[in-house]
PDB file of N, CA and C in Angstrom:
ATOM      1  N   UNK A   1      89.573 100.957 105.471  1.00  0.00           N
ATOM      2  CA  UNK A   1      88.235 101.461 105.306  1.00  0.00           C
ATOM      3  C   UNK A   1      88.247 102.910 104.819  1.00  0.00           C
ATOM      4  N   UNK A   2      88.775 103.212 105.870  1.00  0.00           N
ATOM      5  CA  UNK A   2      89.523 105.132 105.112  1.00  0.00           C
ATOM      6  C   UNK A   2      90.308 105.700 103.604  1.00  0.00           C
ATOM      7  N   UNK A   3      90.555 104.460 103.405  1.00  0.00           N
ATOM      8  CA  UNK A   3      91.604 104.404 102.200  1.00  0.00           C
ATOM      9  C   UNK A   3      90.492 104.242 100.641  1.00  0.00           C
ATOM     10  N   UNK A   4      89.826 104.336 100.440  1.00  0.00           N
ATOM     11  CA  UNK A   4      88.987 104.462  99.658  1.00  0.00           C
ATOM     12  C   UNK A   4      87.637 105.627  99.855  1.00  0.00           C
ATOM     13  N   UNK A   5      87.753 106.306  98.890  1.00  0.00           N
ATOM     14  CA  UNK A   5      86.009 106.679  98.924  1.00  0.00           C
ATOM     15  C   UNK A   5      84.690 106.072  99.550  1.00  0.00           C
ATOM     16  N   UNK A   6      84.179 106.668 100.480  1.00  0.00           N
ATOM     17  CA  UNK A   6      82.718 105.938 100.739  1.00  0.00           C
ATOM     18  C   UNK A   6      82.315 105.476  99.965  1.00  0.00           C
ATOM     19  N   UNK A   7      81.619 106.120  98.631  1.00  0.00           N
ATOM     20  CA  UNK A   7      81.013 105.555  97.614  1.00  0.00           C
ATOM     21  C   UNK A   7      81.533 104.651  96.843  1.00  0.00           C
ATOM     22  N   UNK A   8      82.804 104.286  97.188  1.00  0.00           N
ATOM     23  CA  UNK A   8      83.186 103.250  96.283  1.00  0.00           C
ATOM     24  C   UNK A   8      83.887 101.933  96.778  1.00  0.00           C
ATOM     25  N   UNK A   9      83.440 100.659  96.246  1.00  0.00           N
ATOM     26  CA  UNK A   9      83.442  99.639  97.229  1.00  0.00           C
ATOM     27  C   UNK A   9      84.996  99.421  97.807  1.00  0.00           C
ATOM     28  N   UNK A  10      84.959  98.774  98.826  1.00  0.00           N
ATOM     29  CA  UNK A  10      86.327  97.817  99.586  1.00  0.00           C
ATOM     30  C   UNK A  10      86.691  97.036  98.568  1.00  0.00           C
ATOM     31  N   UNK A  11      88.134  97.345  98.982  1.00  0.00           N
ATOM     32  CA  UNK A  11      89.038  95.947  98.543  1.00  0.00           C
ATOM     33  C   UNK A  11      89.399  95.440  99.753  1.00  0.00           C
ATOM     34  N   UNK A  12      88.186  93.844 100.075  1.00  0.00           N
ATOM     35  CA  UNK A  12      88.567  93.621 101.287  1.00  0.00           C
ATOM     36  C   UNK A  12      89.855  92.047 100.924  1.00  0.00           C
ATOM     37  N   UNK A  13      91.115  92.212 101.016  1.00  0.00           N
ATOM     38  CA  UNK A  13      92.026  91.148 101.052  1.00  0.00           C
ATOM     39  C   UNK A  13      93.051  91.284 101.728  1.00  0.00           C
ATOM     40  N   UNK A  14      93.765  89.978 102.389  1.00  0.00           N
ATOM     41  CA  UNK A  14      95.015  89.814 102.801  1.00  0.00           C
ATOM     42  C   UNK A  14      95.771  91.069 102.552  1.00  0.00           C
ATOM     43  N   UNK A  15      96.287  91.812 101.255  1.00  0.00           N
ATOM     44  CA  UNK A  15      96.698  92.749 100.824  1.00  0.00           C
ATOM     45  C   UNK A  15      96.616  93.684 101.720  1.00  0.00           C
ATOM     46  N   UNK A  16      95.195  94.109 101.112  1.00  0.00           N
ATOM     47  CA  UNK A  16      94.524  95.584 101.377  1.00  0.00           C
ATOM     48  C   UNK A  16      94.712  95.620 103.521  1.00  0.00           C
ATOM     49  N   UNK A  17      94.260  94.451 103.834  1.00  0.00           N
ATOM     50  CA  UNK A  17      94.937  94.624 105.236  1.00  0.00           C
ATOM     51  C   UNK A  17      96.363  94.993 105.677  1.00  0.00           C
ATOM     52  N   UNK A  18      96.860  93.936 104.993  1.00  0.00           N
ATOM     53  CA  UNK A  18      97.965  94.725 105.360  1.00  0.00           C
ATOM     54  C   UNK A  18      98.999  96.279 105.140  1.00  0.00           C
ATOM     55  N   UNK A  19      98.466  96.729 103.993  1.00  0.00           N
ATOM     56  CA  UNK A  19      98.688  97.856 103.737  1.00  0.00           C
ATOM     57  C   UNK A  19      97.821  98.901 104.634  1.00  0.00           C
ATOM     58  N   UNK A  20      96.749  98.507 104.841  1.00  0.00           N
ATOM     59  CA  UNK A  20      95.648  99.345 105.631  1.00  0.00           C
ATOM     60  C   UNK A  20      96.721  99.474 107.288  1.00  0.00           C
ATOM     61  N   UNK A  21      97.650  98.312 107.801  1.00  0.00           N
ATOM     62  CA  UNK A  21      97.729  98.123 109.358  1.00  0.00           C
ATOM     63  C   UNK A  21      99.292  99.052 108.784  1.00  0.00           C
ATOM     64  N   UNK A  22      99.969  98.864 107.422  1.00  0.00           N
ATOM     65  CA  UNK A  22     101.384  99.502 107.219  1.00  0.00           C
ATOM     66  C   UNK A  22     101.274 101.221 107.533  1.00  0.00           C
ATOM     67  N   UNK A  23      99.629 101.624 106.940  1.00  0.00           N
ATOM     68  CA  UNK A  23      99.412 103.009 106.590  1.00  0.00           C
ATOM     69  C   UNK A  23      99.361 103.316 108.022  1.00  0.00           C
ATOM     70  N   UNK A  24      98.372 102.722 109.198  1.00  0.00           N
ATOM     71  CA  UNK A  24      97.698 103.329 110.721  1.00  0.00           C
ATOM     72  C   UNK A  24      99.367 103.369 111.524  1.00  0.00           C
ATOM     73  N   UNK A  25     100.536 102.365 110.982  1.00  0.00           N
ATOM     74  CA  UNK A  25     101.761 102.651 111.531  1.00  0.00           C
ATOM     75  C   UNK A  25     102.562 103.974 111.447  1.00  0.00           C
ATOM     76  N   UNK A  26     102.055 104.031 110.027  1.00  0.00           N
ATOM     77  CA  UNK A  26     102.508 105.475 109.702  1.00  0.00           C
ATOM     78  C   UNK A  26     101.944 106.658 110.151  1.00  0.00           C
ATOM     79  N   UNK A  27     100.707 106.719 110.698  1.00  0.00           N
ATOM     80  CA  UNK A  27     100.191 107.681 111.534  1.00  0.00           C
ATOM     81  C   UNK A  27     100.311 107.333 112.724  1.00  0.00           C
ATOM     82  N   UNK A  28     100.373 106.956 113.543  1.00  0.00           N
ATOM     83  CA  UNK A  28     100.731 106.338 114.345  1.00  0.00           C
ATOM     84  C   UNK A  28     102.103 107.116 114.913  1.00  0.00           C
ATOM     85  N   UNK A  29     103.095 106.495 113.808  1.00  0.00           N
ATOM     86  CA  UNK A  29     104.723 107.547 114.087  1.00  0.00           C
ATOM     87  C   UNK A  29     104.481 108.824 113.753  1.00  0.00           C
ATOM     88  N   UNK A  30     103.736 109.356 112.536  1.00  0.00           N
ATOM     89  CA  UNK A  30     103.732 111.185 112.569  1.00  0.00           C
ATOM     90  C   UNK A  30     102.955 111.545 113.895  1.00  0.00           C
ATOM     91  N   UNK A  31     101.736 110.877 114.388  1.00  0.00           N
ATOM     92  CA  UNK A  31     101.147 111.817 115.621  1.00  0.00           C
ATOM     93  C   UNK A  31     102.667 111.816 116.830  1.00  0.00           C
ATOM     94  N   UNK A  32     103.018 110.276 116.962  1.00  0.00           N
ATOM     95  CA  UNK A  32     104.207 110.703 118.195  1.00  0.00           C
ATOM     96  C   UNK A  32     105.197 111.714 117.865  1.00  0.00           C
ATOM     97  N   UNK A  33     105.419 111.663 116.675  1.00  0.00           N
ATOM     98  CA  UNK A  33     106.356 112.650 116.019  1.00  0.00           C
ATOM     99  C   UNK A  33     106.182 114.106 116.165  1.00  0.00           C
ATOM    100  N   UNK A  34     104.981 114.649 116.599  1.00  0.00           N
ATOM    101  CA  UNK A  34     104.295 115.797 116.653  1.00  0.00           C
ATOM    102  C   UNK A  34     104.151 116.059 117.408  1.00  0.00           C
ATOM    103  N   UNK A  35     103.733 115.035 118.539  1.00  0.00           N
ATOM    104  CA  UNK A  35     103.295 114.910 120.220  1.00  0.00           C
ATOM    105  C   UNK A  35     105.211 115.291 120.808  1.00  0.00           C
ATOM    106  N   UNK A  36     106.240 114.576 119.869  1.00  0.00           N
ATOM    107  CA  UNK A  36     107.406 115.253 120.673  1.00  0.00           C
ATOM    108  C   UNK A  36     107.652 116.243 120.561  1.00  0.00           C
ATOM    109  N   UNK A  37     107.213 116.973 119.560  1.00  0.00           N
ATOM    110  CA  UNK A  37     107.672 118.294 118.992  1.00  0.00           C
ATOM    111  C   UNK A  37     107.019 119.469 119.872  1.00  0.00           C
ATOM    112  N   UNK A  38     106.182 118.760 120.006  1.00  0.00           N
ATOM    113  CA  UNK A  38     104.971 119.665 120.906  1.00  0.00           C
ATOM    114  C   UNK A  38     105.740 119.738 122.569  1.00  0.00           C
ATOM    115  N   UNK A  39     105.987 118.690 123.112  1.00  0.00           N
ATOM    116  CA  UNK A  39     106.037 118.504 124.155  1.00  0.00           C
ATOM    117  C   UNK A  39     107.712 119.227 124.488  1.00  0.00           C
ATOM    118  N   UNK A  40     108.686 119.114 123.491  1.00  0.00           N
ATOM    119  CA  UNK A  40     110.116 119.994 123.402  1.00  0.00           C
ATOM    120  C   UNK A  40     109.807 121.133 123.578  1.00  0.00           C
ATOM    121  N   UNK A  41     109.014 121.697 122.375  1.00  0.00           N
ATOM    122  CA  UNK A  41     108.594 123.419 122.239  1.00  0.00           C
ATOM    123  C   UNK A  41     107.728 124.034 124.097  1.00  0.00           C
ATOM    124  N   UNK A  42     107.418 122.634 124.109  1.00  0.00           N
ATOM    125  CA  UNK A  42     106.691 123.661 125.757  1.00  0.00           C
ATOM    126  C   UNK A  42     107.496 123.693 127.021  1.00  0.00           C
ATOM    127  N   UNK A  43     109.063 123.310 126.871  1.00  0.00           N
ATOM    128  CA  UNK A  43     110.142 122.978 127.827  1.00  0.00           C
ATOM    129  C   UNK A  43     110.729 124.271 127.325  1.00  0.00           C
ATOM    130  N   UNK A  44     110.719 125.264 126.380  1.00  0.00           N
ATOM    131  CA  UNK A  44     111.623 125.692 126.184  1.00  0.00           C
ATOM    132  C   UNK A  44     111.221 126.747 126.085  1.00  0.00           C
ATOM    133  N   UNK A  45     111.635 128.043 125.983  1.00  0.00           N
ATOM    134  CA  UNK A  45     111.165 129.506 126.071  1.00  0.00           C
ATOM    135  C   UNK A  45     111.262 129.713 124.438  1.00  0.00           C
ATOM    136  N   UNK A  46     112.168 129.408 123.746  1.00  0.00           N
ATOM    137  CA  UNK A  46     111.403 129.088 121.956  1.00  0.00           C
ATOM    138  C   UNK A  46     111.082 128.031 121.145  1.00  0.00           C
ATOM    139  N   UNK A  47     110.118 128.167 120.297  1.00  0.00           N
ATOM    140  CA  UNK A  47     109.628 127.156 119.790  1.00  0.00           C
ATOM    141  C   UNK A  47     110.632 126.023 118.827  1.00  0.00           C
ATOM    142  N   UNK A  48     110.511 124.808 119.302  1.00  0.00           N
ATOM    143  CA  UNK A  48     111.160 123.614 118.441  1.00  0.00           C
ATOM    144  C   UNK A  48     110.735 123.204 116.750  1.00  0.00           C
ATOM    145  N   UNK A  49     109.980 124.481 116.560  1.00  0.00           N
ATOM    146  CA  UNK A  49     109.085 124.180 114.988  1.00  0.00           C
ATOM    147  C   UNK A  49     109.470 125.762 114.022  1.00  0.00           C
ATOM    148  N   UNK A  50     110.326 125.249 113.291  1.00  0.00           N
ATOM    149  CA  UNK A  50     110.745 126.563 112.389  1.00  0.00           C
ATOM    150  C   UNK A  50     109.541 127.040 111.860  1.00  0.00           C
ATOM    151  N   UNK A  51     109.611 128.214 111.586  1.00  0.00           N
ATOM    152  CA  UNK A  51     108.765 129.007 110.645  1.00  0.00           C
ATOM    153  C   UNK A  51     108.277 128.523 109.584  1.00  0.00           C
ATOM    154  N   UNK A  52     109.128 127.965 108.594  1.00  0.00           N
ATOM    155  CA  UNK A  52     109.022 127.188 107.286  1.00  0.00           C
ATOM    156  C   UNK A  52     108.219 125.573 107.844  1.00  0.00           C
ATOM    157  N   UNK A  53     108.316 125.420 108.657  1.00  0.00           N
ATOM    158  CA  UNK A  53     107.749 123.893 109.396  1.00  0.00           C
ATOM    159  C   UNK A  53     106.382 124.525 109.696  1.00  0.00           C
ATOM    160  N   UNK A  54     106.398 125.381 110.520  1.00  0.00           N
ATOM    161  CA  UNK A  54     104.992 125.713 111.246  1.00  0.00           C
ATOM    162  C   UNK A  54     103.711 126.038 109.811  1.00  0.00           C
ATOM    163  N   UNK A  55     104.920 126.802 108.703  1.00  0.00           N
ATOM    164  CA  UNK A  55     103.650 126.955 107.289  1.00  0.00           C
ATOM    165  C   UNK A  55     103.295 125.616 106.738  1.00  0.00           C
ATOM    166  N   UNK A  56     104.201 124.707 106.850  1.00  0.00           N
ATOM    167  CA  UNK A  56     103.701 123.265 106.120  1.00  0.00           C
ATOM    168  C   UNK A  56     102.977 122.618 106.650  1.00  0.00           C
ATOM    169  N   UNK A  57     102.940 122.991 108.309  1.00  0.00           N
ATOM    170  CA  UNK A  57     102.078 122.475 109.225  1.00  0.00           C
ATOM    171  C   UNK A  57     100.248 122.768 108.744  1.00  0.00           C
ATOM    172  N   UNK A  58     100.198 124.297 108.598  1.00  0.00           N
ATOM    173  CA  UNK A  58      99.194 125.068 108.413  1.00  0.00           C
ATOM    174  C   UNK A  58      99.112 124.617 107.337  1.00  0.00           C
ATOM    175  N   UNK A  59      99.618 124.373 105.833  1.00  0.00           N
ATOM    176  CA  UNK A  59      99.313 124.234 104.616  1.00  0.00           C
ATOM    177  C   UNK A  59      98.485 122.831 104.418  1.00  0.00           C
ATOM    178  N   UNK A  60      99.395 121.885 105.214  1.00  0.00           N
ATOM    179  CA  UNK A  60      98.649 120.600 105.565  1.00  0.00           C
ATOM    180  C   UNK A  60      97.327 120.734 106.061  1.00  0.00           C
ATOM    181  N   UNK A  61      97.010 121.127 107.148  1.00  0.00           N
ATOM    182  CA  UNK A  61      95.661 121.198 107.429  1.00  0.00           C
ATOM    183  C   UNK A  61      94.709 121.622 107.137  1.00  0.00           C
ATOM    184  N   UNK A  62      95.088 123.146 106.075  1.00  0.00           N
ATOM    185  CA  UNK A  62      94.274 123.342 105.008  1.00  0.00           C
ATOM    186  C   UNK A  62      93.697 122.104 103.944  1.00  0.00           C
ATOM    187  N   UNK A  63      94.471 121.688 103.361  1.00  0.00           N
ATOM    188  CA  UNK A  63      94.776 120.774 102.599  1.00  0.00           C
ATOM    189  C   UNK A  63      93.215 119.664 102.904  1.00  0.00           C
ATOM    190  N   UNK A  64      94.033 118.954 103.850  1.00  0.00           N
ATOM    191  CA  UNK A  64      93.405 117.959 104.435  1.00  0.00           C
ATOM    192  C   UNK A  64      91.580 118.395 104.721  1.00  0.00           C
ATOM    193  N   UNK A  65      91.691 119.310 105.312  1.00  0.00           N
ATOM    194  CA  UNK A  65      89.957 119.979 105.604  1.00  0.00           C
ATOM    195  C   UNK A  65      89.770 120.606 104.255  1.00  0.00           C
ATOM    196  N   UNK A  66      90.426 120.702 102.986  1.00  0.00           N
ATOM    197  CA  UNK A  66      89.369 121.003 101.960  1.00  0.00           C
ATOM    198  C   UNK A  66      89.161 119.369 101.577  1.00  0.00           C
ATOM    199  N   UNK A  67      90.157 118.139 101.577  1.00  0.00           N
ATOM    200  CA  UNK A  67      89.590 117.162 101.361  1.00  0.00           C
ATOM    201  C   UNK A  67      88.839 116.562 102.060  1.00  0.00           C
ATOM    202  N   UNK A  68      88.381 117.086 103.136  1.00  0.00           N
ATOM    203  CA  UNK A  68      87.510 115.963 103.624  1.00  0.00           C
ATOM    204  C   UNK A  68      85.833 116.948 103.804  1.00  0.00           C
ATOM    205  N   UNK A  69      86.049 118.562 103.184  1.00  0.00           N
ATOM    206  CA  UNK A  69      85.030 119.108 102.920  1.00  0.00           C
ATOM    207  C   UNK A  69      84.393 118.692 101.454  1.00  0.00           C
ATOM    208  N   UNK A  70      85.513 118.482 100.960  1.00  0.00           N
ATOM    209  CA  UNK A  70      85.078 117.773  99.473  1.00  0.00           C
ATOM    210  C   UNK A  70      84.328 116.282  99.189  1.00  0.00           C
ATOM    211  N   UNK A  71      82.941 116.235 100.067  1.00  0.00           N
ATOM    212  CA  UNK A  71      82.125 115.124 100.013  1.00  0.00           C
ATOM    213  C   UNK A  71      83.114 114.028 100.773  1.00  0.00           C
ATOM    214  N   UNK A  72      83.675 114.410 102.293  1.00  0.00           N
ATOM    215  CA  UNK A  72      84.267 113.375 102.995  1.00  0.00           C
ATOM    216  C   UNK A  72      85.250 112.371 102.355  1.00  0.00           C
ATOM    217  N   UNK A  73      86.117 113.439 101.894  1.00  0.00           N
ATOM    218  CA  UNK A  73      87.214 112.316 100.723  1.00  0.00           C
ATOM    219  C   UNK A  73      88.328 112.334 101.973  1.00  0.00           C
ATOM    220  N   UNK A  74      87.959 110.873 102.777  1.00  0.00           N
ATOM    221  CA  UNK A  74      88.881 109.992 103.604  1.00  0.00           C
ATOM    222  C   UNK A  74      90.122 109.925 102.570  1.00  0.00           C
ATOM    223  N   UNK A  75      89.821 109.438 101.764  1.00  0.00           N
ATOM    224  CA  UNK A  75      91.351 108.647 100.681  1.00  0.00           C
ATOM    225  C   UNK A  75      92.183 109.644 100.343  1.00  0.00           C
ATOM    226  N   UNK A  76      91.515 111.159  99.908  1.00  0.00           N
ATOM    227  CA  UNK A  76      92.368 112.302  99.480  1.00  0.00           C
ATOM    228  C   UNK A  76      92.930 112.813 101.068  1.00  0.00           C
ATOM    229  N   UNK A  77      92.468 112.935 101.585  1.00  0.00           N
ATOM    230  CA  UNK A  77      92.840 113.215 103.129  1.00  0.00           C
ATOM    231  C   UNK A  77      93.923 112.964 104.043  1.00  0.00           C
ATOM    232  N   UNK A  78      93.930 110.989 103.797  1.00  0.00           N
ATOM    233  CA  UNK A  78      95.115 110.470 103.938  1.00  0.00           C
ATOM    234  C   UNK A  78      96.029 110.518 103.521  1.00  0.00           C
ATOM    235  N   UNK A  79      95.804 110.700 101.870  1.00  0.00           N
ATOM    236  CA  UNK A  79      97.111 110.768 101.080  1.00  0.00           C
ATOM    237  C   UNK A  79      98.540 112.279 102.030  1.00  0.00           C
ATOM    238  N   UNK A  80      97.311 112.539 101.898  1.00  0.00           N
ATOM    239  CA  UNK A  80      98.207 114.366 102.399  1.00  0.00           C
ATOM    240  C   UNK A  80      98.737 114.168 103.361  1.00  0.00           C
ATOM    241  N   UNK A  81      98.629 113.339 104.644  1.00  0.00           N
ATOM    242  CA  UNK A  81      99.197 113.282 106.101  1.00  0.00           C
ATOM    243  C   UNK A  81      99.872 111.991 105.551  1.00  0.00           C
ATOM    244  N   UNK A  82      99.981 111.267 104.567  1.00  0.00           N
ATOM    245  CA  UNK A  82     100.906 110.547 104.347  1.00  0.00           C
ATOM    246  C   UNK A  82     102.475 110.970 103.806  1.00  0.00           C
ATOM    247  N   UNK A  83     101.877 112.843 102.936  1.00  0.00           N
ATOM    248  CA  UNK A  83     103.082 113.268 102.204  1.00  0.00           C
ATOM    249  C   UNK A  83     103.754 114.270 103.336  1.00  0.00           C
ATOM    250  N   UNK A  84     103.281 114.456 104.445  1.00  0.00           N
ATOM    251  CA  UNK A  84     103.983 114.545 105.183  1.00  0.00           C
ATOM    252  C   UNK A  84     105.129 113.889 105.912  1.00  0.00           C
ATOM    253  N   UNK A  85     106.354 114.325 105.794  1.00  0.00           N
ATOM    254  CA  UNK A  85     107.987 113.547 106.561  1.00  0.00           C
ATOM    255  C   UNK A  85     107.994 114.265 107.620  1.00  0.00           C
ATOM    256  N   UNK A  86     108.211 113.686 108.441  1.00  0.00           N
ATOM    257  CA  UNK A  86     109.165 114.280 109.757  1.00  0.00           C
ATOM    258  C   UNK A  86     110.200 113.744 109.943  1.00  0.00           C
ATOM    259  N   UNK A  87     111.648 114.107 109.803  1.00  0.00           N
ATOM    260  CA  UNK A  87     113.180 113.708 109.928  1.00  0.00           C
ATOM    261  C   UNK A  87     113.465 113.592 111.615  1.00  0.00           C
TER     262      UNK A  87
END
């Protein structure tokens, strides 16, 4: 549903589901992925998130909140927390 523009119709098929349930997996693993990172860094007296990590962090969320200030672009939005890796 997210994966497209509001204004522009569904592709509702077999497909598009399953790519839709492949994508919520993939967020799914970056939030736990983040939730550990988070939860390491607060065990420890320094942080588990390099400098260069913590700006991509910030760059991302810029990112993401100009796309979804940009007339609620869900689809541009996702893309960006999709081009995010965590190793």
């Amino acid at each position: 549903m997210f994966s497209t523009h509001y204004r522009n119709p569904l592709d509702f098929s077999e497909n598009a589901m399953q790519d839709a349930m492949a994508g919520l997996d993939r967020l799914y693993e970056c939030v736990a992925a983040i939730d550990e990172l988070r939860s390491t860094g607060n065990q420890s007296s320094t942080s588990s998130i390099s400098a260069k990590d913590t700006q991509k962090l910030e760059s991302l969320q810029t990112r993401f909140e100009k796309a979804m200030d940009n007339d609620f672009n869900t689809a541009q939005a996702l893309g960006i927390l999709k081009s995010l890796s965590i190793a």
